[in-house]
N, C-alpha and C. Protein backbone atom coordinates (compact mmCIF):
# COMPACT_ATOMS: atom_id res chain seq x y z
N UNK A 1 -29.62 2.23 14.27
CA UNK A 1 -28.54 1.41 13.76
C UNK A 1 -28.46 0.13 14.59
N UNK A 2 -28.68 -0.95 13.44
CA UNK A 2 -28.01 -2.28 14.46
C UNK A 2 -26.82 -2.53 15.32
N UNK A 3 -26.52 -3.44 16.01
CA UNK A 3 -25.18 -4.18 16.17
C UNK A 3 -24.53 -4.58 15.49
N UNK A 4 -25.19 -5.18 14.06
CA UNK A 4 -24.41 -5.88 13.09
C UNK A 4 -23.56 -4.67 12.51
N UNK A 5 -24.62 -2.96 11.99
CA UNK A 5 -23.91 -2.11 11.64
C UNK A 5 -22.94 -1.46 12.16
N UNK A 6 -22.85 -1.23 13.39
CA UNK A 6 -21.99 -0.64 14.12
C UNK A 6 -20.93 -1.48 14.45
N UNK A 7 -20.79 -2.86 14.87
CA UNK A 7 -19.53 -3.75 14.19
C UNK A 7 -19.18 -3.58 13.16
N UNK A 8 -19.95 -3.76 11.73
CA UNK A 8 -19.31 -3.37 10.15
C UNK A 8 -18.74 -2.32 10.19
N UNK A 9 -19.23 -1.04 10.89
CA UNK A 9 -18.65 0.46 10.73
C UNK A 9 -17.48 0.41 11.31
N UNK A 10 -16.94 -0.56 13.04
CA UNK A 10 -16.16 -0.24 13.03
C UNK A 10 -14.94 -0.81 12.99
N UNK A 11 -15.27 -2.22 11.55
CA UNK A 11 -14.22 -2.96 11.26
C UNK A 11 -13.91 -1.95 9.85
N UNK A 12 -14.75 -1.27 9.79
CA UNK A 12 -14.55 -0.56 7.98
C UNK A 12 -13.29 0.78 8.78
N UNK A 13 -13.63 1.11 10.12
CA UNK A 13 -12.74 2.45 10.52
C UNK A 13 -11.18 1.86 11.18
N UNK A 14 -11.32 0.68 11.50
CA UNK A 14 -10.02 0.05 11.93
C UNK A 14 -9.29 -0.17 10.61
N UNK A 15 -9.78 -0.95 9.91
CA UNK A 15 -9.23 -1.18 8.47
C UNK A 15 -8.59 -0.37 7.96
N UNK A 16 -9.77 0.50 7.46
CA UNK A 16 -9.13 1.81 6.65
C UNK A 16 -8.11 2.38 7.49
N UNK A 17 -8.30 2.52 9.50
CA UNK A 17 -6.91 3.28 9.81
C UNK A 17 -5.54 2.54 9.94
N UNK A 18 -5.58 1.54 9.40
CA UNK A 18 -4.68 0.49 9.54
C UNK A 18 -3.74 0.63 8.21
N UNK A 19 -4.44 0.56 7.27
CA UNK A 19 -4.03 0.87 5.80
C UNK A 19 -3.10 2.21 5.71
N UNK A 20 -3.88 3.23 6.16
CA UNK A 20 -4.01 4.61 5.92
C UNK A 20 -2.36 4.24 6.90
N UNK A 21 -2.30 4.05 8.24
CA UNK A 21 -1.21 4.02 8.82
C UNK A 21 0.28 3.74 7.93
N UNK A 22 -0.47 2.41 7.60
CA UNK A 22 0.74 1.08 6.29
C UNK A 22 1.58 2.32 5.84
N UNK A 23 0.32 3.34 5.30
CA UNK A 23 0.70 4.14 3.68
C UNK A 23 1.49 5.37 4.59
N UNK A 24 1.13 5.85 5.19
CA UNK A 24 1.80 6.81 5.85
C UNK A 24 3.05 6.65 6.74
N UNK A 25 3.57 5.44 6.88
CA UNK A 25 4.91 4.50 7.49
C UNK A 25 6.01 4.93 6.19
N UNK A 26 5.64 5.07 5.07
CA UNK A 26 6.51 5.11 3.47
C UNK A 26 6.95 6.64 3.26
N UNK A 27 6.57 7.51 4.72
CA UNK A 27 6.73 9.18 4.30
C UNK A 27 8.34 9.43 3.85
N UNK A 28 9.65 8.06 4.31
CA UNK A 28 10.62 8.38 3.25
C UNK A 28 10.63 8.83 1.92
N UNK A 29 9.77 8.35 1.13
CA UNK A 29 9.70 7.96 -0.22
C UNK A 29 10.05 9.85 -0.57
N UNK A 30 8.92 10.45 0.39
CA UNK A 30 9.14 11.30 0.12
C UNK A 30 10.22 12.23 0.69
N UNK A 31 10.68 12.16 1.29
CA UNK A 31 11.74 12.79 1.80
C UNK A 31 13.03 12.45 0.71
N UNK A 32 13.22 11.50 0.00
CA UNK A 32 14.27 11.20 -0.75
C UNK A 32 13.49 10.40 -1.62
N UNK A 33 13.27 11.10 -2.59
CA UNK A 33 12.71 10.26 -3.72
C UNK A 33 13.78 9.75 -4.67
N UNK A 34 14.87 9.63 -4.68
CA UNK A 34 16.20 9.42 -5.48
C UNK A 34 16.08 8.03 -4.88
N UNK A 35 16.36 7.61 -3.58
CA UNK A 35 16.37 6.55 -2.44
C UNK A 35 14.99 5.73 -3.43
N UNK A 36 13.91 6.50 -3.40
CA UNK A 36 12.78 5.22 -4.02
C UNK A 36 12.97 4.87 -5.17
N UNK A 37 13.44 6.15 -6.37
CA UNK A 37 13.75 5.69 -7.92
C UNK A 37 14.57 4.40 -7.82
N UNK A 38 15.46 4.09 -7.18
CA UNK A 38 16.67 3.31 -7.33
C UNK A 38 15.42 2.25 -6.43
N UNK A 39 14.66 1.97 -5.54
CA UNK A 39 14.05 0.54 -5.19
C UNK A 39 13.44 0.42 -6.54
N UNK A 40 12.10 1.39 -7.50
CA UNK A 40 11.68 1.10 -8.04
C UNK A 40 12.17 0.39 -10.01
N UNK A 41 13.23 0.84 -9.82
CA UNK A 41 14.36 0.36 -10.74
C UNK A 41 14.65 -1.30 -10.20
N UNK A 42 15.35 -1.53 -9.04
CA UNK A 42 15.39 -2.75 -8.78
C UNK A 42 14.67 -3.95 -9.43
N UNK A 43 13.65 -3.18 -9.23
CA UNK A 43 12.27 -4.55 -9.82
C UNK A 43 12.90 -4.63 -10.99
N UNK A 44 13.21 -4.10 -11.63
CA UNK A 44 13.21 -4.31 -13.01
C UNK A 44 11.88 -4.83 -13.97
N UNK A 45 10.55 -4.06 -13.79
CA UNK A 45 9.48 -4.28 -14.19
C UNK A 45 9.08 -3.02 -14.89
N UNK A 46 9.56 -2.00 -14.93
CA UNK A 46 9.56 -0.64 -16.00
C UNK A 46 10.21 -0.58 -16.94
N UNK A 47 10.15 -0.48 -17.99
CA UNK A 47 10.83 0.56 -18.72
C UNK A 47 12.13 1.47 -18.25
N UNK A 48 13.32 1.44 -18.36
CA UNK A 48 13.75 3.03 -17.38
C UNK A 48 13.18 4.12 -17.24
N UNK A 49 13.18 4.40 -18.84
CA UNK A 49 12.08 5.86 -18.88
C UNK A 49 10.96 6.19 -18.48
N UNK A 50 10.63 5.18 -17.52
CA UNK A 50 9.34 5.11 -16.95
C UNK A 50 9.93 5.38 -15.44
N UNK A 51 10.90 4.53 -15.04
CA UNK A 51 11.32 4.71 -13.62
C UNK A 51 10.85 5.63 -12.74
N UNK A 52 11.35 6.97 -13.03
CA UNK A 52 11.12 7.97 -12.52
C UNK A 52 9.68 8.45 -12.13
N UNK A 53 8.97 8.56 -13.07
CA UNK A 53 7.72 8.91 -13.07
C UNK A 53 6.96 7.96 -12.60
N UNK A 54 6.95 6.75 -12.46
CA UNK A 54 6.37 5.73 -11.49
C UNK A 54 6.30 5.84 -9.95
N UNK A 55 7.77 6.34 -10.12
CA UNK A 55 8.04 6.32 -8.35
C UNK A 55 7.89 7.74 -7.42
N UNK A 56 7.70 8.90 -8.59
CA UNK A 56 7.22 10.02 -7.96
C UNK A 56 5.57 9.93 -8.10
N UNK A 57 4.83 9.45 -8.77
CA UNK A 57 3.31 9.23 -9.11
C UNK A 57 3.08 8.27 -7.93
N UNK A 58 3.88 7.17 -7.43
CA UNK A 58 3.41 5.95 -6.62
C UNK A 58 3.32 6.68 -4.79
N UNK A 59 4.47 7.53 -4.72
CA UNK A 59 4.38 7.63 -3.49
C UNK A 59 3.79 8.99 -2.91
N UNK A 60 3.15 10.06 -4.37
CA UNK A 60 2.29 11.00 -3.55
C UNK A 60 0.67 10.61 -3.78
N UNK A 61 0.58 9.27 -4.93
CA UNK A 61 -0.43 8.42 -4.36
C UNK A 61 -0.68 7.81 -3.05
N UNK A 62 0.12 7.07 -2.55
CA UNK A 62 0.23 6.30 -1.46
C UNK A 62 -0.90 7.77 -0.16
N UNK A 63 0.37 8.71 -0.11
CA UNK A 63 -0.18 9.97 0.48
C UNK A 63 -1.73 10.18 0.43
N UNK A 64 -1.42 10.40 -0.84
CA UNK A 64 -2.89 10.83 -1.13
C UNK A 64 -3.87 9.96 -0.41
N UNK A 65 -3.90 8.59 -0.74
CA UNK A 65 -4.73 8.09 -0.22
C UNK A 65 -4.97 7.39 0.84
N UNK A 66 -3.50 7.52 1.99
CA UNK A 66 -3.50 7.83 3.35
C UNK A 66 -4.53 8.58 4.01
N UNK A 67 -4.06 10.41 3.65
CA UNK A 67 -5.22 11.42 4.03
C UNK A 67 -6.25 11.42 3.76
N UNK A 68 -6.57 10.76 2.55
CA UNK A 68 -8.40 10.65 2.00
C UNK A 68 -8.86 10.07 3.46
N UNK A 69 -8.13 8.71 3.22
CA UNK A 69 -8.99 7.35 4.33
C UNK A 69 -8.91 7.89 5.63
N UNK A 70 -7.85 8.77 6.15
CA UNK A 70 -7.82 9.66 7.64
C UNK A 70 -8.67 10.80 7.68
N UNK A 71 -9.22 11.87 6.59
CA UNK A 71 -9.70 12.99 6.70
C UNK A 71 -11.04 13.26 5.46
N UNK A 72 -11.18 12.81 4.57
CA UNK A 72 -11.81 13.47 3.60
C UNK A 72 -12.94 12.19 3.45
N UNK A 73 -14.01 11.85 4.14
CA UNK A 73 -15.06 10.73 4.01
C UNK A 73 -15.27 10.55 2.43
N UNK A 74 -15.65 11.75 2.05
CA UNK A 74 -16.30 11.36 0.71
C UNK A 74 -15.44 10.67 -0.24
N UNK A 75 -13.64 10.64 0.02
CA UNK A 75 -13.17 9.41 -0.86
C UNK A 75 -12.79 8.65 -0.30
N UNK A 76 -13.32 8.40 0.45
CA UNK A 76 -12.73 7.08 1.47
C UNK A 76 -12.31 5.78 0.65
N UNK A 77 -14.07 5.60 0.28
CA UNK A 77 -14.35 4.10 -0.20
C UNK A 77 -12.82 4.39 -1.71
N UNK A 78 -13.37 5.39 -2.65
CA UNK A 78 -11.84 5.89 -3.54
C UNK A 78 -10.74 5.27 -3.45
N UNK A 79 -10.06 5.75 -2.12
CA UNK A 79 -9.20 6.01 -1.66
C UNK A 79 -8.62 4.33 -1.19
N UNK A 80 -9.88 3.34 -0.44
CA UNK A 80 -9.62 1.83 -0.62
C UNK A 80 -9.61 0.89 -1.76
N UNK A 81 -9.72 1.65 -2.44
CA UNK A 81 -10.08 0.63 -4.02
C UNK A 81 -8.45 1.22 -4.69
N UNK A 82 -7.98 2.47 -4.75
CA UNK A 82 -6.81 2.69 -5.10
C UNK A 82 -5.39 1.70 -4.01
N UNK A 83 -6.14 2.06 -2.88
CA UNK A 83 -4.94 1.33 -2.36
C UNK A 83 -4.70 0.06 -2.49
N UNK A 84 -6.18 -0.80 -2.50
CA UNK A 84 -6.36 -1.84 -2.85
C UNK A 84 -5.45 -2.84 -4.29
N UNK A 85 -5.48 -1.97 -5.47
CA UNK A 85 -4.78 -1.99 -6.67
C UNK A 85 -3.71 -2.04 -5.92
N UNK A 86 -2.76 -0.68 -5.55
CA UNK A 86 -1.46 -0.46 -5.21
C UNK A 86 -1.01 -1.64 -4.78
N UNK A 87 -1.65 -1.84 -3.80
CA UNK A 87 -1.26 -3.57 -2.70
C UNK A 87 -0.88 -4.77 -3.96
N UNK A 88 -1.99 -4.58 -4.54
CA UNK A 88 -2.15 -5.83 -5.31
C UNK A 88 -0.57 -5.31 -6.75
N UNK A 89 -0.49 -4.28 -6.52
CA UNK A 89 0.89 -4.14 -8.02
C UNK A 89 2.30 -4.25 -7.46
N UNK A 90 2.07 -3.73 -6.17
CA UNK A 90 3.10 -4.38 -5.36
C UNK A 90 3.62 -5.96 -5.01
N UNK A 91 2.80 -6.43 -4.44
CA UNK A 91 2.56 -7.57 -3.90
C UNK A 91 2.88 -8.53 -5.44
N UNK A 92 2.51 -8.25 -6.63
CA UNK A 92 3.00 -8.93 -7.72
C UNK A 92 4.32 -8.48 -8.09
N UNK A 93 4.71 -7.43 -7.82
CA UNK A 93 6.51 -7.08 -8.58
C UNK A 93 7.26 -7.77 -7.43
N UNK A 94 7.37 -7.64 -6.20
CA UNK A 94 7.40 -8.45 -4.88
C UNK A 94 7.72 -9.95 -5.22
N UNK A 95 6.84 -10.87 -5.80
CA UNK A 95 6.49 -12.30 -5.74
C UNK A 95 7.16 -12.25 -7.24
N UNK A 96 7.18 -11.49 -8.40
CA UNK A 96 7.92 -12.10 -9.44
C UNK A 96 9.72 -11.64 -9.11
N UNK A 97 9.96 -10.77 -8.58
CA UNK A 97 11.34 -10.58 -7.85
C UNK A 97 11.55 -11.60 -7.22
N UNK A 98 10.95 -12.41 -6.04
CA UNK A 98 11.13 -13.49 -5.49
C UNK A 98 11.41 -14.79 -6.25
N UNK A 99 10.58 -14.84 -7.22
CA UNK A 99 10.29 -15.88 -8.28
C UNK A 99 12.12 -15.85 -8.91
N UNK A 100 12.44 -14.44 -9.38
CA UNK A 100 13.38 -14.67 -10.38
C UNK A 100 15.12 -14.58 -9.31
N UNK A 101 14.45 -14.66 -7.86
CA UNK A 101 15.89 -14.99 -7.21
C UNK A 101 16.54 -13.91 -6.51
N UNK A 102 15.98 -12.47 -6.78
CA UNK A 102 16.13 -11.22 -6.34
C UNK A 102 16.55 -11.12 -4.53
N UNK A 103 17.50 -10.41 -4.26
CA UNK A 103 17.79 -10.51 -3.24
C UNK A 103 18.08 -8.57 -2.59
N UNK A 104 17.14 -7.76 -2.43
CA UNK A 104 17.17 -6.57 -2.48
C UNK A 104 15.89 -5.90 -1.58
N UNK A 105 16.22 -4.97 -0.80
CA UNK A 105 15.06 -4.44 0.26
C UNK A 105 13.85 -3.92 -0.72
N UNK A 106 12.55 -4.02 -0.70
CA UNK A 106 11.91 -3.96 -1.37
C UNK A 106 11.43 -1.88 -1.46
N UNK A 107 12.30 -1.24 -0.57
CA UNK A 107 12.07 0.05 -0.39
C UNK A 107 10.30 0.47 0.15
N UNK A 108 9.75 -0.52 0.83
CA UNK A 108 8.63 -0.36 1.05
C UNK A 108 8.50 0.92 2.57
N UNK A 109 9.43 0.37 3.42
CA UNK A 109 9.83 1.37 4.50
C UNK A 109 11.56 1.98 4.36
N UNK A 110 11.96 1.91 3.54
CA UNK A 110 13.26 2.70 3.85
C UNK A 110 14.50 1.79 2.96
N UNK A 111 15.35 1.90 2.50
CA UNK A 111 16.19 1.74 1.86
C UNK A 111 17.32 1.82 2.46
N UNK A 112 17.63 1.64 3.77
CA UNK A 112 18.57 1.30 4.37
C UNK A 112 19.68 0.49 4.28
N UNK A 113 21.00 1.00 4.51
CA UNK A 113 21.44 -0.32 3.83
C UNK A 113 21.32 -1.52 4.74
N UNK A 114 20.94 -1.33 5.56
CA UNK A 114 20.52 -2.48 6.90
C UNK A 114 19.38 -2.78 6.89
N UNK A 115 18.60 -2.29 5.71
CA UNK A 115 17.44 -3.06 5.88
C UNK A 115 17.24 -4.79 5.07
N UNK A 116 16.85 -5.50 5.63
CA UNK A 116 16.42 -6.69 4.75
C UNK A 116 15.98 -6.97 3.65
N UNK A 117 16.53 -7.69 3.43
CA UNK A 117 16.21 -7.93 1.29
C UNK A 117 14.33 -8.59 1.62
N UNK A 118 13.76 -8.33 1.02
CA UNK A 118 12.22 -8.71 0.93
C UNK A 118 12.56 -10.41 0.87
N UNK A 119 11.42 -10.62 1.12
CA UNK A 119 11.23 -12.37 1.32
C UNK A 119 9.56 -12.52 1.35
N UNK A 120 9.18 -14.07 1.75
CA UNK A 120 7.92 -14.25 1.23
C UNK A 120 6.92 -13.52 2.72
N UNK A 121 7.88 -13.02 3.61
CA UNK A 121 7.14 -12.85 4.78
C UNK A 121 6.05 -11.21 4.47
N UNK A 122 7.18 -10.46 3.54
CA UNK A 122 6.72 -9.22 2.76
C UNK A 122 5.67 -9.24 1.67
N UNK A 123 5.41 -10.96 0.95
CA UNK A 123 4.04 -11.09 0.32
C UNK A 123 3.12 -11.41 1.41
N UNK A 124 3.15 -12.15 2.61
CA UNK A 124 2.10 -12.17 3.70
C UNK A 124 1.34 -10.86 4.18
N UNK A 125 2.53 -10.09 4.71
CA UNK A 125 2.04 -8.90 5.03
C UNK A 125 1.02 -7.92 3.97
N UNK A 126 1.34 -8.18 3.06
CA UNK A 126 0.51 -7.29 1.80
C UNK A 126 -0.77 -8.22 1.35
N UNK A 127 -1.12 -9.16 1.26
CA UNK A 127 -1.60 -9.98 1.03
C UNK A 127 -2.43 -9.81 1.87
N UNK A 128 -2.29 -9.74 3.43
CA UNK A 128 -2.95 -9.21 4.77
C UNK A 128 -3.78 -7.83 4.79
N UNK A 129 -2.95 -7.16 3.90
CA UNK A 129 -3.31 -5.58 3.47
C UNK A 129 -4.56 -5.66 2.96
N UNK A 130 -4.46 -6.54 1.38
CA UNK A 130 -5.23 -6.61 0.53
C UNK A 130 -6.59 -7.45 0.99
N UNK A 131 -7.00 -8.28 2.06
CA UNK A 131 -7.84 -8.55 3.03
C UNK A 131 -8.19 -7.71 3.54
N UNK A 132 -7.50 -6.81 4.43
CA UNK A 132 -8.19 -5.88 4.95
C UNK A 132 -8.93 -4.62 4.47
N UNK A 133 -8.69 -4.42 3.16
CA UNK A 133 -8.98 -3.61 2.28
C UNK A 133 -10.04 -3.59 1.68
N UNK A 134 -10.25 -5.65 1.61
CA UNK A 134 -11.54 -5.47 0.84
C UNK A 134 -12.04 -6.00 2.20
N UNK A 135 -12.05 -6.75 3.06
CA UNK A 135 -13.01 -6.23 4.42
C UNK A 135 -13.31 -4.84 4.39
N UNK A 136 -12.78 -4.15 4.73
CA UNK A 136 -13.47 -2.33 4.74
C UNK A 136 -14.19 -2.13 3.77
N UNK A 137 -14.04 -2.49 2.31
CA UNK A 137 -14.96 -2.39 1.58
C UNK A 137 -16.08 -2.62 1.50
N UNK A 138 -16.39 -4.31 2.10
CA UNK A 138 -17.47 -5.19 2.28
C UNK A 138 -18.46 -4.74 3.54
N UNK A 139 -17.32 -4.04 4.59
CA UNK A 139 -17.95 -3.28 5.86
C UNK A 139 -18.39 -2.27 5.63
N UNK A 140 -18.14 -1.54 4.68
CA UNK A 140 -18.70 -0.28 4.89
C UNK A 140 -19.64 -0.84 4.00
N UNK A 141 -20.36 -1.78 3.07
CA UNK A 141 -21.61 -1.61 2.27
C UNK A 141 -22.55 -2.00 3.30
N UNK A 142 -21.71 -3.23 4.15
CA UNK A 142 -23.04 -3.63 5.43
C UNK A 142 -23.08 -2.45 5.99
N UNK A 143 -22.12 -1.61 6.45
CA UNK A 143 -22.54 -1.21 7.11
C UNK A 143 -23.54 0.21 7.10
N UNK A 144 -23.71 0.65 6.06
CA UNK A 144 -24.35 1.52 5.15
C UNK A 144 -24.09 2.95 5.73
N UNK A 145 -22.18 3.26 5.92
CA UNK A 145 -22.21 4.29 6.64
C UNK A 145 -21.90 5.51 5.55
């Protein structure tokens, strides 16, 4: 193995544990999924009748593909291309909430009532995500691990 590969490998293992971390910071969601229905309602980008089932599907995804990228190699790369999307469906309900004046915690870590209404500093950070995501992607093909 080169130098070049073993740098790619281990910007593809920082990445992914960086992500995998992001996703595993949200383990509220599950602890009170009532707490996330009501962020994912906020947006006002569902359907109601959709509400529910969005926000229980979104956050034992998230999970899911936490543990892939920490434990299960063979879906790793999977597991970055899903999160990858996620980032990117977020990061758009995020920026059109912003757009239409929205002033509400985005429930990404917690629903506190002390937590901060989202702002553009919360599209940076994801945006940052979604870089690093497809870096790991791009690293792990150099790096042919």
């Amino acid at each position: 193995m080169t130098l070049d590969q073993k740098i790619y490998r281990l910007a593809y293992w920082i990445a992914s544990l960086i992500i995998a971390a992001v996703f595993i910071s949200g383990y509220h969601k599950l602890l009170d999924p009532a707490d996330f229905a009501l962020s994912v309602y906020r947006f006002h980008l569902l359907p109601d009748a959709l509400v529910n089932m969005a926000s229980l599907y979104f956050q034992w995804l998230e999970m899911g593909c936490a543990l892939c990228l920490l434990f299960i190699p063979k879906y790793r790369v999977a597991a970055l291309w899903i999160a990858l999307v996620l980032l990117a469906i977020f990061t758009g309900g995020i920026i059109v909430n912003l757009l239409r004046g929205s002033a509400f915690s985005c429930g990404c870590f917690g629903n506190s009532p002390l937590a901060k209404p989202m702002d553009w500093l919360n599209v940076a950070r994801n945006i940052g995500l979604i870089l690093l995501a497809g870096l790991a992607l791009l690293s792990r093909k150099r790096s042919a691990v």
